[in-house]
N, C-alpha and C. Protein backbone atom coordinates (compact mmCIF):
# COMPACT_ATOMS: atom_id res chain seq x y z
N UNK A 1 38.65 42.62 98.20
CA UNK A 1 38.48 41.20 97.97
C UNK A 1 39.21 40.83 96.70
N UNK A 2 40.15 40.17 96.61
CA UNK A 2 40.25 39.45 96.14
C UNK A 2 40.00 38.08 95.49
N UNK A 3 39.55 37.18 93.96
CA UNK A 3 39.79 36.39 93.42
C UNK A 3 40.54 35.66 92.83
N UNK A 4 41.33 34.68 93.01
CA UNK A 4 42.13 34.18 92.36
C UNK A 4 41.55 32.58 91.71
N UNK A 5 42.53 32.64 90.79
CA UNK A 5 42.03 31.54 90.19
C UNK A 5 43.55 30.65 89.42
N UNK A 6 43.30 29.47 89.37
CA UNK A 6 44.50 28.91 89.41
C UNK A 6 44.22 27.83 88.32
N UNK A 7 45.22 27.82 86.93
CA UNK A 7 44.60 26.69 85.95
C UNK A 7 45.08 25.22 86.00
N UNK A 8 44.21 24.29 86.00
CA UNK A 8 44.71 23.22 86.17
C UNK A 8 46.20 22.31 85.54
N UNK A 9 46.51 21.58 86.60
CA UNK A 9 48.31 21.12 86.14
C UNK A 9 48.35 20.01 84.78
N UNK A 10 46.67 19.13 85.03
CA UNK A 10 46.29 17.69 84.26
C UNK A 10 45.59 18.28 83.41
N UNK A 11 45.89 18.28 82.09
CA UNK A 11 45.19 18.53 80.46
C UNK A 11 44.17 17.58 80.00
N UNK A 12 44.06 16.35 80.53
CA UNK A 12 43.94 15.12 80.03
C UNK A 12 44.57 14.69 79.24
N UNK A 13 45.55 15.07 78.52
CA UNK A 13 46.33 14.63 77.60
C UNK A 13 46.23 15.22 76.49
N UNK A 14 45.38 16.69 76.28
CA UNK A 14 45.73 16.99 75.05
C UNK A 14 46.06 18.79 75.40
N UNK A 15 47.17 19.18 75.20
CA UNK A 15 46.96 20.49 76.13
C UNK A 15 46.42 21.70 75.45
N UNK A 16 46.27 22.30 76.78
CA UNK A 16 45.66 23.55 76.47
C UNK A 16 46.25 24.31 75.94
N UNK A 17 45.11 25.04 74.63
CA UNK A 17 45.91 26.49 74.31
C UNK A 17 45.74 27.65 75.35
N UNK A 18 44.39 27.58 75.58
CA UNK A 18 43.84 29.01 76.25
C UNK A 18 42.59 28.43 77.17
N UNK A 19 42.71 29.62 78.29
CA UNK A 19 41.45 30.19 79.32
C UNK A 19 41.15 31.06 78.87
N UNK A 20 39.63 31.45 79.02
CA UNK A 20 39.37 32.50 79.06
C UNK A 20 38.52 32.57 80.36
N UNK A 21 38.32 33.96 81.32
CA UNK A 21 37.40 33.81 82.19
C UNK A 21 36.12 34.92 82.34
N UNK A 22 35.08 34.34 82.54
CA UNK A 22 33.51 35.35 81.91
C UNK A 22 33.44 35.82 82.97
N UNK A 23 32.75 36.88 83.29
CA UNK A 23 31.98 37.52 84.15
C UNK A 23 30.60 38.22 84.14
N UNK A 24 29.43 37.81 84.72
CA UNK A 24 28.46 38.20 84.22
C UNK A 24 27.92 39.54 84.77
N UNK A 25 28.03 40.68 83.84
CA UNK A 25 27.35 41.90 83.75
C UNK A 25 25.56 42.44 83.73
N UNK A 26 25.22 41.19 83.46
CA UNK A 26 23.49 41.07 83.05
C UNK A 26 23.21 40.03 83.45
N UNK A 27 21.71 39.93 83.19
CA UNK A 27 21.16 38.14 83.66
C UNK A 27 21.50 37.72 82.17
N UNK A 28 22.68 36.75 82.19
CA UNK A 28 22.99 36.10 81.27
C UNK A 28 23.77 36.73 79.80
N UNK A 29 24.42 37.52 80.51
CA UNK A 29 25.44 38.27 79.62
C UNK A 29 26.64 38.15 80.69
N UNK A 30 27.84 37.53 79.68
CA UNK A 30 28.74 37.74 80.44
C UNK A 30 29.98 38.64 79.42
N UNK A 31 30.97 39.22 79.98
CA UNK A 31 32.11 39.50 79.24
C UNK A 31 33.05 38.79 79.98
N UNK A 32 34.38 38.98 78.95
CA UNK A 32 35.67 38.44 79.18
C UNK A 32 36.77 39.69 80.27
N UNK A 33 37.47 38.54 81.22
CA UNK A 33 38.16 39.51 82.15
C UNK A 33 39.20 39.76 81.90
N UNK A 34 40.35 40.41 82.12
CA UNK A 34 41.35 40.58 81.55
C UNK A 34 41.89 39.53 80.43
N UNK A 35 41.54 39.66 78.87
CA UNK A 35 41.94 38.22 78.28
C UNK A 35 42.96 38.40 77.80
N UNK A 36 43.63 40.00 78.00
CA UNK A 36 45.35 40.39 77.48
C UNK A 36 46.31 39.20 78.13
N UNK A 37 45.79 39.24 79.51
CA UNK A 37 46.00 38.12 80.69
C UNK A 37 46.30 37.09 80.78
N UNK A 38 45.15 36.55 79.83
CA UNK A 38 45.16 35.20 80.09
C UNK A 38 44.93 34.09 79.03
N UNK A 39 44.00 34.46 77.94
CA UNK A 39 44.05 33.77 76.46
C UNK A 39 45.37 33.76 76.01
N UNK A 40 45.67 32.76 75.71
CA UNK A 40 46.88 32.35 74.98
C UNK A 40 48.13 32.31 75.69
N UNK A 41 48.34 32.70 76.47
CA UNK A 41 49.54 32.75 77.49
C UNK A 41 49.28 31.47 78.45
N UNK A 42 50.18 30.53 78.17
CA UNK A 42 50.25 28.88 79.14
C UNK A 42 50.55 29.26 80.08
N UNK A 43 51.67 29.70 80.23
CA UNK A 43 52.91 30.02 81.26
C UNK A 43 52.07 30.52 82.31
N UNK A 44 50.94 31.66 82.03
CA UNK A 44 50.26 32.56 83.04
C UNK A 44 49.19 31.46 83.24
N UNK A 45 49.30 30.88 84.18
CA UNK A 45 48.36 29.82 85.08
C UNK A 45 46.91 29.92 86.25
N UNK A 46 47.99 31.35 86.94
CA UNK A 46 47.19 31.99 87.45
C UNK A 46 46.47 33.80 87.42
N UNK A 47 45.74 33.93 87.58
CA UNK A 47 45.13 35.45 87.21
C UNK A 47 43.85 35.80 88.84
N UNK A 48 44.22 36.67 89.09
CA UNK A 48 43.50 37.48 90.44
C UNK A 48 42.33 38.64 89.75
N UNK A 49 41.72 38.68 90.77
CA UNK A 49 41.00 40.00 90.03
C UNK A 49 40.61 40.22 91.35
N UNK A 50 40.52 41.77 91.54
CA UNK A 50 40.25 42.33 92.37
C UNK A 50 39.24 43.35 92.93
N UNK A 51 38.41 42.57 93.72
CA UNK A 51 36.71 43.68 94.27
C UNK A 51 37.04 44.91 94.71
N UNK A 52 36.65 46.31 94.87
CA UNK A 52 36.69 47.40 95.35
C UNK A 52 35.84 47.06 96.52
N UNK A 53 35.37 47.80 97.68
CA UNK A 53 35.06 47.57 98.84
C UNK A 53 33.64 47.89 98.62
N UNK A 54 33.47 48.82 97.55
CA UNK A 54 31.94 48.90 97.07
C UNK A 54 30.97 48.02 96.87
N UNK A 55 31.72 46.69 96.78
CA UNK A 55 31.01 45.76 95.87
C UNK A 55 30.50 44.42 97.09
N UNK A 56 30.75 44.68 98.26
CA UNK A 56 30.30 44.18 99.18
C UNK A 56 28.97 44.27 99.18
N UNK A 57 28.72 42.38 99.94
CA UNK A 57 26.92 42.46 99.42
C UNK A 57 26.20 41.78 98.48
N UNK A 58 27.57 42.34 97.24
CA UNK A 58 27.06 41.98 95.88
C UNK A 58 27.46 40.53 95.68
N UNK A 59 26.26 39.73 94.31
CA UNK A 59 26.68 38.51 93.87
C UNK A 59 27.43 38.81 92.72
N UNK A 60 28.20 37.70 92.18
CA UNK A 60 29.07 37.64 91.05
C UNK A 60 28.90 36.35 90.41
N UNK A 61 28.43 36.44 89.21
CA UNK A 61 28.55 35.14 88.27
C UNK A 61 29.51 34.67 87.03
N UNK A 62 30.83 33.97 87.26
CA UNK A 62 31.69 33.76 86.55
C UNK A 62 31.38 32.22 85.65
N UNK A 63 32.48 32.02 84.43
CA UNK A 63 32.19 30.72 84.44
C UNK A 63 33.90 30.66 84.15
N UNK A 64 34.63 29.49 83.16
CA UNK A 64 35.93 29.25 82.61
C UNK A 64 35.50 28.83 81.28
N UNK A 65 36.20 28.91 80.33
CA UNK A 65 36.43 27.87 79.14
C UNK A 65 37.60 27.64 78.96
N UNK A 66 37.89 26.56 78.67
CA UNK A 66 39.52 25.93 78.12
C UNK A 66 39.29 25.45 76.77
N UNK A 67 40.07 25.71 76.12
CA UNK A 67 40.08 25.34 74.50
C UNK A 67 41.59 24.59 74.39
N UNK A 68 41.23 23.72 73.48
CA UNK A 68 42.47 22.24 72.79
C UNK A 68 42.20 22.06 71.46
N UNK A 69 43.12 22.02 70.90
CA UNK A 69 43.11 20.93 69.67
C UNK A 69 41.65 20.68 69.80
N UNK A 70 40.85 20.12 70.57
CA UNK A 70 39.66 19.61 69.79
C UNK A 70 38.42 20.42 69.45
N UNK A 71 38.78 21.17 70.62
CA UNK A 71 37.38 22.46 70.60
C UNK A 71 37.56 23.17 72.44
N UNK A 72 36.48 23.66 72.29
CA UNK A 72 36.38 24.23 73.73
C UNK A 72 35.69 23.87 74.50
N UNK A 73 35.73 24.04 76.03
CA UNK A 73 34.47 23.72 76.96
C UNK A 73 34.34 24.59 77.86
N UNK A 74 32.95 24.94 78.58
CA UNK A 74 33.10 26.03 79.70
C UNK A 74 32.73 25.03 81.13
N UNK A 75 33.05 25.80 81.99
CA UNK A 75 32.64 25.21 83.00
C UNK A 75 31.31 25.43 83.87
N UNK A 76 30.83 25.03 84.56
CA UNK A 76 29.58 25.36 85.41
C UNK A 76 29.79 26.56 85.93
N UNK A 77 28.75 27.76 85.81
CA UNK A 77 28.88 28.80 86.36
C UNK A 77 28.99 29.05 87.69
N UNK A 78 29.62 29.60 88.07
CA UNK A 78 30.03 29.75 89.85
C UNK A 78 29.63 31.19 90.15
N UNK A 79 29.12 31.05 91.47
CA UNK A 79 28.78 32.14 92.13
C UNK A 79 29.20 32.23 93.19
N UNK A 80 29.63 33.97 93.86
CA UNK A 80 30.08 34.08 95.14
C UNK A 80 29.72 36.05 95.48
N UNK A 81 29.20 35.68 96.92
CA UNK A 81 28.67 36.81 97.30
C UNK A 81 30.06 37.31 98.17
N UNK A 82 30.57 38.95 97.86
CA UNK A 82 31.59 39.32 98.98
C UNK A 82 30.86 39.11 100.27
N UNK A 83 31.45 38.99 101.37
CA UNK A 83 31.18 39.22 102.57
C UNK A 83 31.92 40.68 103.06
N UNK A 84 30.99 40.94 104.26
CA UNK A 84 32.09 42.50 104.59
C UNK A 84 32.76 41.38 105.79
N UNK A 85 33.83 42.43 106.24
CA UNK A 85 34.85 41.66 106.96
C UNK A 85 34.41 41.85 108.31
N UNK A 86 34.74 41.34 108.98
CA UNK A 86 34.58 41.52 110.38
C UNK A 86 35.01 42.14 111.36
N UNK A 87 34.18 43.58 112.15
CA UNK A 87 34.76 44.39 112.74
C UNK A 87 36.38 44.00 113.55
């Protein structure tokens, strides 16, 4: 399984320095996913991450933050369960 994730084209007008993207390891612990990746690099828009087949079943709780000139914000945490595939 694959995730991809794709950063938005509209800044509102003040642009972005950086994404970073969380992943939660605990109830309410998250770490950062590849941020060699993806903090600070504009150009890199998009970033994948990729499930092992083990992980079918399992839930996953991510969130985003984007940081500007003014400060940062995260986004609403998202969740998604793999599905196994279909014989």
């Amino acid at each position: 399984m694959v995730l991809a994730w794709l950063a938005p084209n509209i800044t509102g007008g003040c642009p972005i320095k950086s994404y970073s993207i969380y992943k939660e390891i605990s109830p309410s612990s998250y770490v950062s996913v590849d941020p060699e990746l993806v903090n600070n690099i504009i150009e890199l828009r998009q970033h994948t991450l990729t499930f092992p087949a083990e992980d079918t079943g399992k839930t996953f709780n991510f969130y985003i933050t984007a940081e500007n000139l003014l400060g940062s914000i995260a986004s609403p945490i998202f969740s998604f369960t793999l599905a196994a595939v279909p014989d």
